[in-house]
N, C-alpha and C. Protein backbone atom coordinates (compact mmCIF):
# COMPACT_ATOMS: atom_id res chain seq x y z
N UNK A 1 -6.88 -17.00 -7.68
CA UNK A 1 -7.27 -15.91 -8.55
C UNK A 1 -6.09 -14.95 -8.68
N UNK A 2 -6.03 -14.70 -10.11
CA UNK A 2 -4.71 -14.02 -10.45
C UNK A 2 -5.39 -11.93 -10.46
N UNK A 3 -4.17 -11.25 -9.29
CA UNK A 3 -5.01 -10.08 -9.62
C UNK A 3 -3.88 -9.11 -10.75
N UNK A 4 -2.74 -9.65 -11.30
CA UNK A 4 -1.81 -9.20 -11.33
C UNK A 4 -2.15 -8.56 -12.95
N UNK A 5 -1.68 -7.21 -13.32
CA UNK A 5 -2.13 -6.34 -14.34
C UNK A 5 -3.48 -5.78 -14.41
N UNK A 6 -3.94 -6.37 -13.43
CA UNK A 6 -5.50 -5.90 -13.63
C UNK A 6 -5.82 -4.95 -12.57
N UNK A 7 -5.76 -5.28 -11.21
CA UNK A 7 -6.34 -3.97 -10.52
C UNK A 7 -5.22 -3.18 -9.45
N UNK A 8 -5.54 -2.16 -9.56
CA UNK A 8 -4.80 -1.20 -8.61
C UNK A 8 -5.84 -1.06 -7.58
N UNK A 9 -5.08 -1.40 -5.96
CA UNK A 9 -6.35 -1.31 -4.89
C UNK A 9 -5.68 -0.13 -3.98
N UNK A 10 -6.50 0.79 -3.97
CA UNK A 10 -6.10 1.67 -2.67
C UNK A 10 -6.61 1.29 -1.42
N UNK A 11 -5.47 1.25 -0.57
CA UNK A 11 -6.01 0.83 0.84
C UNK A 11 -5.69 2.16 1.74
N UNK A 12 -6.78 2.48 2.53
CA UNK A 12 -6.34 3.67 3.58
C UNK A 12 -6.43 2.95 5.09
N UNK A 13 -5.83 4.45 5.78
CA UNK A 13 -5.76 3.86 7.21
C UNK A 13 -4.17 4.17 7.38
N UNK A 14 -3.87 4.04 8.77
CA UNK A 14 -2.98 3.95 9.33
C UNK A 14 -1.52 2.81 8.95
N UNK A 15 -2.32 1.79 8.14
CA UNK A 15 -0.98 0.70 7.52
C UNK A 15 -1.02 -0.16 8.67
N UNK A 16 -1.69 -0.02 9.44
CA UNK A 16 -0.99 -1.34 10.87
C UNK A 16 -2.33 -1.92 10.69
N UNK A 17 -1.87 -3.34 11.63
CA UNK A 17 -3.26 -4.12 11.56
C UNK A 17 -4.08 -4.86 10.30
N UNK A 18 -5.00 -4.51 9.94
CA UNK A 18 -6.06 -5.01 9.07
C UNK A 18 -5.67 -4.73 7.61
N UNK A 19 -5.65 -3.05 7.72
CA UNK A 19 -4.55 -2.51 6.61
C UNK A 19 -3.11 -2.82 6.24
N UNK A 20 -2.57 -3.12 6.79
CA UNK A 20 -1.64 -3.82 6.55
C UNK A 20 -1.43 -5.15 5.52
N UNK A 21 -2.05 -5.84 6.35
CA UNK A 21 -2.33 -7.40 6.42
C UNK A 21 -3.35 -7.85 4.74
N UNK A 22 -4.18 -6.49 4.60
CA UNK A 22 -4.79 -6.52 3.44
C UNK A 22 -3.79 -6.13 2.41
N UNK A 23 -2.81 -5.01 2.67
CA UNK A 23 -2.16 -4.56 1.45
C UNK A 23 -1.10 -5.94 0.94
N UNK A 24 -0.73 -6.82 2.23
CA UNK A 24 0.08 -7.99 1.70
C UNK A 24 -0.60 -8.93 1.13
N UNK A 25 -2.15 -9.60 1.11
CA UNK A 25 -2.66 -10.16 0.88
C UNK A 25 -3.49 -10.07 -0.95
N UNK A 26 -3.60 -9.06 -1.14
CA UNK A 26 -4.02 -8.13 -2.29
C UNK A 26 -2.26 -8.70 -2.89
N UNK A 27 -1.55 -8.21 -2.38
CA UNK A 27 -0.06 -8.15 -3.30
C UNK A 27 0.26 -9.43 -3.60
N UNK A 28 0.23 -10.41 -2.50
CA UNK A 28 0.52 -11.70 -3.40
C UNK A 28 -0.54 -12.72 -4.16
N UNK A 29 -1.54 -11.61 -4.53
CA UNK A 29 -2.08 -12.23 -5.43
C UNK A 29 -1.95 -11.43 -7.22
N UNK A 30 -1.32 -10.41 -6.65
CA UNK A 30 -0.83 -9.69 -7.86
C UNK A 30 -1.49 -8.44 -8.14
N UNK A 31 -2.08 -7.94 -7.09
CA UNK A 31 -2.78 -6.57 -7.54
C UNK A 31 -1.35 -5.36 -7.19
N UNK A 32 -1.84 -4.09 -7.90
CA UNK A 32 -0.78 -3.73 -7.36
C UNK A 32 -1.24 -2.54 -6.22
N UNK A 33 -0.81 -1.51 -5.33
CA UNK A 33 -0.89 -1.28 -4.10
C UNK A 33 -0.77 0.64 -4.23
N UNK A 34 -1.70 0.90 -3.57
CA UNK A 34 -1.77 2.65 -3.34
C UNK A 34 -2.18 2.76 -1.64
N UNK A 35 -1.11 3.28 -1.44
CA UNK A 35 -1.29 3.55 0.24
C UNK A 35 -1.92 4.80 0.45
N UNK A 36 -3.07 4.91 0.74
CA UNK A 36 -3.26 6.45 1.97
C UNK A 36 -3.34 6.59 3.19
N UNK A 37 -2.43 7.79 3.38
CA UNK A 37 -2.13 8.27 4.87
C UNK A 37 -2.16 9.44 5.23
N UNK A 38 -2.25 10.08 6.14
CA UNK A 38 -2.59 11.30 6.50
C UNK A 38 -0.59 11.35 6.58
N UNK A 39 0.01 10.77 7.24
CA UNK A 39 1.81 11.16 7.22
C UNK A 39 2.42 10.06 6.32
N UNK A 40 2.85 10.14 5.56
CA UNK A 40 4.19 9.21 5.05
C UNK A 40 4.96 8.40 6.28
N UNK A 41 4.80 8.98 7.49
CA UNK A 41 5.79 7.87 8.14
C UNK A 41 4.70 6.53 8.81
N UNK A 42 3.37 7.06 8.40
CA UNK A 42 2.63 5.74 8.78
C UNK A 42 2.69 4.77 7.68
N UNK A 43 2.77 5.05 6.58
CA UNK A 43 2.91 4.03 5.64
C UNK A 43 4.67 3.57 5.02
N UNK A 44 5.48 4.13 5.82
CA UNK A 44 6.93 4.04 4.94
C UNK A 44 6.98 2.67 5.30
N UNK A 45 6.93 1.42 6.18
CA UNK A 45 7.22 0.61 6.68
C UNK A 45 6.61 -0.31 5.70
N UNK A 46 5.07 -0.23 5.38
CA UNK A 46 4.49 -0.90 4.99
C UNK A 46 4.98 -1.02 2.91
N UNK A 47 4.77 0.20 2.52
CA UNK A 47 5.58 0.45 1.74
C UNK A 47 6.94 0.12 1.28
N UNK A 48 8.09 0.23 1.88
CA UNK A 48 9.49 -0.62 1.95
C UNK A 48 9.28 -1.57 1.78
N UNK A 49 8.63 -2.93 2.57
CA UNK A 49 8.35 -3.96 2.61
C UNK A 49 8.04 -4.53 1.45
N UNK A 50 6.76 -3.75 0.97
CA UNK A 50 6.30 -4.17 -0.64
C UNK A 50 7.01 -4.11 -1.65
N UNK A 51 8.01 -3.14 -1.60
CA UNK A 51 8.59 -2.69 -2.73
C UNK A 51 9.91 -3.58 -2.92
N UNK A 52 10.15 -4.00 -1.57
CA UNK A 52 11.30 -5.16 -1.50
C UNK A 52 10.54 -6.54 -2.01
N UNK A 53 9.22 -6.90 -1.66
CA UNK A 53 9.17 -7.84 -2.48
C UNK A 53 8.61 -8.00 -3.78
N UNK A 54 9.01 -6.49 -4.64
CA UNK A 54 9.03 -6.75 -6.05
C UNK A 54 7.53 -6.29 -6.14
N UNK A 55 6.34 -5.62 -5.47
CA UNK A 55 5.14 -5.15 -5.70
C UNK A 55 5.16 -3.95 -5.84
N UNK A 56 4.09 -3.69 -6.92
CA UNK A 56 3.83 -2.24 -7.11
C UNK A 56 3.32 -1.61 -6.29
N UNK A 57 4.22 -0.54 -5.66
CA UNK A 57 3.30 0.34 -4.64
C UNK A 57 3.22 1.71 -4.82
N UNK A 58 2.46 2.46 -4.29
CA UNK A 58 3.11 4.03 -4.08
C UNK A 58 1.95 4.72 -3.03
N UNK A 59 2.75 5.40 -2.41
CA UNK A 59 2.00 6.23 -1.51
C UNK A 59 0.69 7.41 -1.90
N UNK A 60 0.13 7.77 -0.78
CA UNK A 60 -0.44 9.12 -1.36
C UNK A 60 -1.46 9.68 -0.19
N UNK A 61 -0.31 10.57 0.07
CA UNK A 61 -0.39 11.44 1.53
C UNK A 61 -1.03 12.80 1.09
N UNK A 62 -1.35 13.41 2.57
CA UNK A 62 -1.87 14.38 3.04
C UNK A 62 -0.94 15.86 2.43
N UNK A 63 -1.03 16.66 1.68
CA UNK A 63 0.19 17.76 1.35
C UNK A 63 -0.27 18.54 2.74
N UNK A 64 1.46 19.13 2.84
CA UNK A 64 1.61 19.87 4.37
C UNK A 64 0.98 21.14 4.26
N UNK A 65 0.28 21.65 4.44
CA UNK A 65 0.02 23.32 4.64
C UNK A 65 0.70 24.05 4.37
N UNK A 66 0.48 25.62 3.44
CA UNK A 66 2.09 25.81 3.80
C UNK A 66 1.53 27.17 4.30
């Protein structure tokens, strides 16, 4: 099943584990990828990764207090 142009999946969580493993699994079937995280440095890893292999991603974190 082709997911590619058709859905954007947000996955939350921490990026490790399950989340993870789902955001790669979703991607090579062609969906494209919205990370939420409470910090950017829980998802930069997972993120990099995707974006190196040519998947649409983008983050979307917690804004800092000010």
């Amino acid at each position: 099943m082709s997911l590619a142009g058709q859905v954007v999946v947000l996955v939350t969580g921490r990026n490790k584990g399950i989340e993870r493993d789902t955001c790669f699994a979703l991607a090579k079937e062609g969906a494209d990828i919205v990370i939420a995280a409470r910090q950017e440095s829980e998802s930069r890893e997972t993120l990099d990764k995707l974006k190196s292999m040519g998947i649409k991603c983008c983050p979307l974190h917690k804004r800092k207090q000010q």
